[in-house]
Protein backbone atom coordinates (compact mmCIF):
# COMPACT_ATOMS: atom_id res chain seq x y z
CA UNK A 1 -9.84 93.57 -66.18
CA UNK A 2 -8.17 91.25 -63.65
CA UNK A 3 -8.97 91.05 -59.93
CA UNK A 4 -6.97 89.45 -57.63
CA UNK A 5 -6.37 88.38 -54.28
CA UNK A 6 -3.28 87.69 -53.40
CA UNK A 7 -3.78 86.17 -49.90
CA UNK A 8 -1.56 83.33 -48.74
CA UNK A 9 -3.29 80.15 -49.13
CA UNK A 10 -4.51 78.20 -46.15
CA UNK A 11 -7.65 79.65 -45.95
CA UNK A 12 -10.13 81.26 -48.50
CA UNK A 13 -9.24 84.13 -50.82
CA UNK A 14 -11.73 85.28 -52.54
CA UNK A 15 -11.78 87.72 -55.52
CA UNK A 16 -15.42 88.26 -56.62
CA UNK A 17 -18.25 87.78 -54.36
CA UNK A 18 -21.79 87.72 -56.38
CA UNK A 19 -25.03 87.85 -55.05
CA UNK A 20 -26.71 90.49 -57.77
CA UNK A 21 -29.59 88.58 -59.79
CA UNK A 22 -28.53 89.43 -63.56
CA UNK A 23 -24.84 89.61 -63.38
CA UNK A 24 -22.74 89.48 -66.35
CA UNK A 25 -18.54 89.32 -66.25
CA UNK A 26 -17.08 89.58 -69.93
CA UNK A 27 -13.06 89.00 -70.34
CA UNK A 28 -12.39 89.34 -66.49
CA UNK A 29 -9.74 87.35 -65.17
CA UNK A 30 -10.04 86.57 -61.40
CA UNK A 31 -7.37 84.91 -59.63
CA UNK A 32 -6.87 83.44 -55.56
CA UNK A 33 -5.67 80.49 -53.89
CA UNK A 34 -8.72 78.83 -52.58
CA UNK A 35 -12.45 80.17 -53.65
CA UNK A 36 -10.89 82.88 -55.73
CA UNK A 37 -15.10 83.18 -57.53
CA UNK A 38 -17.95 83.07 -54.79
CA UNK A 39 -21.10 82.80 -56.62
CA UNK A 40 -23.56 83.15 -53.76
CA UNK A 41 -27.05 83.74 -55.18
CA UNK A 42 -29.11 84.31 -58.30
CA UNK A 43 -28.96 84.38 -61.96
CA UNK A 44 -24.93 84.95 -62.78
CA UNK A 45 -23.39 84.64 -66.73
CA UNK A 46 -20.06 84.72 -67.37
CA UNK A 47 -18.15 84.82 -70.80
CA UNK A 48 -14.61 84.44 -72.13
CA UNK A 49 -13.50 84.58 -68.40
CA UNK A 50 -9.80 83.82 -67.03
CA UNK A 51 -10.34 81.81 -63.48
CA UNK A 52 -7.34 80.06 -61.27
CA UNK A 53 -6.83 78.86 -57.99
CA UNK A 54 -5.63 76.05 -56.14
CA UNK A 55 -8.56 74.75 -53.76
CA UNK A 56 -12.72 74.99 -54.69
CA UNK A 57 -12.19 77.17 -57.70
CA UNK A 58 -16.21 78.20 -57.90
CA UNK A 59 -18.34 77.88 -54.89
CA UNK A 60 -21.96 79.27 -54.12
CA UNK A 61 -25.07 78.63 -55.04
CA UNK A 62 -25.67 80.60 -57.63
CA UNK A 63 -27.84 79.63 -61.02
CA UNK A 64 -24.43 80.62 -62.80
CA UNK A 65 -23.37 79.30 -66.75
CA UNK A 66 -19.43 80.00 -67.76
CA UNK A 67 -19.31 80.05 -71.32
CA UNK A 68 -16.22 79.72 -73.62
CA UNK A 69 -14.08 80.58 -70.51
CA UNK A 70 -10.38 79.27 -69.24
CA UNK A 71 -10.17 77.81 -65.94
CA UNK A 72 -6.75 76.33 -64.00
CA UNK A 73 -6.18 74.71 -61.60
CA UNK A 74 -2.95 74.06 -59.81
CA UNK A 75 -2.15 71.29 -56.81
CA UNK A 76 -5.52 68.95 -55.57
CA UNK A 77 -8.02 71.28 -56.55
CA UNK A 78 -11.66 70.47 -56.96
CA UNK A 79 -13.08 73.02 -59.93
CA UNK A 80 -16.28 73.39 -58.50
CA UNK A 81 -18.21 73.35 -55.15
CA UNK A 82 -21.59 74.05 -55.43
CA UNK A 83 -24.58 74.57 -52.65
CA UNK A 84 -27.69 73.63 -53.62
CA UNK A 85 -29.48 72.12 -51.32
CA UNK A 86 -32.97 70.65 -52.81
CA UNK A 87 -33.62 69.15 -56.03
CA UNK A 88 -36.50 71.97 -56.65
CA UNK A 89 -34.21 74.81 -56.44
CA UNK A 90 -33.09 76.53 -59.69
CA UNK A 91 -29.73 77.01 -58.69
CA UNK A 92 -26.47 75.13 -60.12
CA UNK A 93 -23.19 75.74 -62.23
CA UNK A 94 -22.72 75.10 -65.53
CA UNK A 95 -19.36 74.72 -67.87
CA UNK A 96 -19.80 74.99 -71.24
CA UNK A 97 -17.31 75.17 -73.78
CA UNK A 98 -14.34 75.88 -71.48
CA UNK A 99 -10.81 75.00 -71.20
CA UNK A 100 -10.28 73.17 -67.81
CA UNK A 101 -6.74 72.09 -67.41
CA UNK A 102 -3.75 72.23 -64.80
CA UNK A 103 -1.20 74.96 -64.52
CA UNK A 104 2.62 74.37 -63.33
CA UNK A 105 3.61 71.30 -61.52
CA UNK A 106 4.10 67.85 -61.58
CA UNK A 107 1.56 66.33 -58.97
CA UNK A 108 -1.89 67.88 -59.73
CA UNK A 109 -5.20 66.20 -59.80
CA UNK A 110 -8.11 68.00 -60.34
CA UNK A 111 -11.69 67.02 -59.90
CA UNK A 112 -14.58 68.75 -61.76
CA UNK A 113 -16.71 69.19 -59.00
CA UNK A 114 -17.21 68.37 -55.33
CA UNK A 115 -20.55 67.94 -53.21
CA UNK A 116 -21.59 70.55 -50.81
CA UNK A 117 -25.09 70.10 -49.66
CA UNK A 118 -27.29 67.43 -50.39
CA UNK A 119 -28.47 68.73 -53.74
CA UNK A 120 -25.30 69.81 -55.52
CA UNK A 121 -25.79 69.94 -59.35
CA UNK A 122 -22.88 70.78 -61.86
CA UNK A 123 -22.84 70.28 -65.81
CA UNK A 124 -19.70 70.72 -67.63
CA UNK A 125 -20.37 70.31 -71.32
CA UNK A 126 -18.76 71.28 -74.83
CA UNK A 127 -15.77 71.42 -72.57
CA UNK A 128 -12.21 70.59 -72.86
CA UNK A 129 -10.75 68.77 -70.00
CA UNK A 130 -6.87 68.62 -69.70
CA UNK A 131 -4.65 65.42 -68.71
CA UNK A 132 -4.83 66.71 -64.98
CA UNK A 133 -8.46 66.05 -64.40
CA UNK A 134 -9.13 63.09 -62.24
CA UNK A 135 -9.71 59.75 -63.48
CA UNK A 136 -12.47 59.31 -61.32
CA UNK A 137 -14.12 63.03 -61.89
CA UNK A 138 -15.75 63.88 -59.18
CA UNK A 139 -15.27 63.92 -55.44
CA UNK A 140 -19.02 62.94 -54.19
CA UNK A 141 -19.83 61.59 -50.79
CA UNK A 142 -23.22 59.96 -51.23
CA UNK A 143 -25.97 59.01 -48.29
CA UNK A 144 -29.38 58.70 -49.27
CA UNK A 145 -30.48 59.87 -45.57
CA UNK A 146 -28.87 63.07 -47.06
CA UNK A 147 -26.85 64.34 -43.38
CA UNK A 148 -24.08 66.69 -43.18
CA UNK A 149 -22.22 67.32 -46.70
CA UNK A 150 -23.58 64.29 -48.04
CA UNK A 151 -25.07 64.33 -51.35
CA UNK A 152 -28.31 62.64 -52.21
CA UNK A 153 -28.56 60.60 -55.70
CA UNK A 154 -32.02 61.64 -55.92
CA UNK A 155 -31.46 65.16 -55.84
CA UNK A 156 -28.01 65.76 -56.91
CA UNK A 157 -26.52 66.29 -60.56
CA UNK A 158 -22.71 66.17 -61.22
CA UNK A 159 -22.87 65.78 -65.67
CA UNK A 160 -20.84 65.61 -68.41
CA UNK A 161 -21.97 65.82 -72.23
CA UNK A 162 -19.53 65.91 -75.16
CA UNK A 163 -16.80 67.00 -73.41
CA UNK A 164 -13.14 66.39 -75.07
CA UNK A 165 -9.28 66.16 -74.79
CA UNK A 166 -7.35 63.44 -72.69
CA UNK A 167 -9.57 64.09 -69.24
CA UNK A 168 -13.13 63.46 -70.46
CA UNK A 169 -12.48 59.96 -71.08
CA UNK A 170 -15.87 58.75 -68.58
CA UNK A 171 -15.03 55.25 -68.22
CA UNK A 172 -13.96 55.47 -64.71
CA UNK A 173 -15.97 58.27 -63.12
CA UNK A 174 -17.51 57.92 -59.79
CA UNK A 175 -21.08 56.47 -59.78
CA UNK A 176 -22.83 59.24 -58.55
CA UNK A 177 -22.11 61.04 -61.92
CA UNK A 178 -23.70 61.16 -65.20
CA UNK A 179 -23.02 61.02 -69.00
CA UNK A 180 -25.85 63.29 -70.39
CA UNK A 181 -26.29 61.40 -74.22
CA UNK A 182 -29.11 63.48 -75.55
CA UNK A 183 -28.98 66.68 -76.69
CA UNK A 184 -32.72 67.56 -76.16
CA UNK A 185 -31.57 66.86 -71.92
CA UNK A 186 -28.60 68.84 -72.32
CA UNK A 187 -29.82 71.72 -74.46
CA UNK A 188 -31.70 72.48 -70.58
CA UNK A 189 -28.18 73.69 -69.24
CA UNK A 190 -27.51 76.13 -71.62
CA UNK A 191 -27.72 79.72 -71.05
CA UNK A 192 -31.70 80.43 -72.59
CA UNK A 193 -32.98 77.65 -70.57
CA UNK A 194 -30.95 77.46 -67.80
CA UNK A 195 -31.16 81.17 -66.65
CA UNK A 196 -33.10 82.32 -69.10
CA UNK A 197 -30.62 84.15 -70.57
CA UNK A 198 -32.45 85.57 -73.89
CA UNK A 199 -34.29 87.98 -71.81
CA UNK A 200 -31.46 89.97 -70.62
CA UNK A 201 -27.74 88.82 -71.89
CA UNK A 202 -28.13 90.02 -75.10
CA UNK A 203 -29.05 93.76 -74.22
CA UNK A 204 -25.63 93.74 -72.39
CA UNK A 205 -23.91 93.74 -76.16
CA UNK A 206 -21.38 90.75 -74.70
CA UNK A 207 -21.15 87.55 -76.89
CA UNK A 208 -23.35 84.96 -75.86
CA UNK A 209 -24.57 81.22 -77.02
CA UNK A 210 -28.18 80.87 -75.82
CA UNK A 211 -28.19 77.07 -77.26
CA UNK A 212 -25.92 74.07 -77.94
């Protein structure tokens, strides 16, 4: 399945809008300029998943894990943009074992994740990254009083662990991001933990990774 939006770019285009608690995509592609996934709210999974765009690939705030999935990204495009907003909210995106790499051109720079809200968390994990993914990583505004867009160190997340390929080299991220080095802290991201997945993915019959 494949669901487009083929809006001209300038402005937001999305292609899937979830809000349902529970929600499972298998093998969809979805494609759009800027936002082409909105993953507003709740408990979201998806798996072997096709997702490109140009501007804020994935942005909600959704508790949402995207497993073994492809995502490009073409232009200055920042993969993620997610919108929680306090550090005891459930909510937050996770990448794990994905292909995250540039399509077409010869000026692209992509960032893994941007801040939106002052508790913004985003894992990418098990991942690889491709030679278009900023040096730097991330694109985080910090302010520890927290105002506007700002991020807050204390309550915002933007991690990497065991990620590969010529864009997860960490040496030069951006402060305000994280190496995760244990597996026992990482192993919290994945699907069983994260959004407690073993209690309903697997009655969907769609393949799924609970663990590490």
């Amino acid at each position: 399945m494949a669901i487009q939006n083929r809006g001209k770019s300038g402005g937001a285009t999305v292609a899937v809008r979830v809000q349902a608690d529970r929600s499972i995509f298998y093998n969809v592609t979805i494609e759009g300029n800027q936002a082409p996934l909105y993953a507003l709210a709740h408990r979201q999974f998806y798996r072997e998943c096709k997702i490109s765009g140009s501007t804020d690939l994935i942005l909600g705030d959704a508790a949402a894990v995207i497993q073994d999935s492809e995502i490009l990204a073409y232009g200055f495009a920042a993969v993620t943009v997610q919108g929680r907003a306090e550090r005891f909210e459930t909510t937050g995106f996770v990448l794990q074992n994905c292909t995250i790499k540039e399509i077409g051109g010869a000026r692209v720079e992509i960032v893994l994740g941007k801040q939106w809200r002052k508790g913004s968390r985003v894992v990418v994990m098990e991942s690889y990254l491709g030679e278009g993914i900023a040096a730097e990583g991330w694109k985080v505004r910090v302010s520890s009083a927290g105002g506007g867009d700002f991020a807050v160190p204390e309550k915002s997340l933007y991690a990497e662990f065991e990620n590969y390929g010529p864009g997860a080299n960490t040496s030069k991220r951006v402060r305000s991001s994280t190496v995760i080095k244990e597996r026992s802290k990482a192993v919290q991201y994945a699907p069983n933990l994260f959004i407690q997945g073993y209690s309903w993915i697997p009655q969907a019959g769609v393949p799924y990774q609970g663990g590490l």
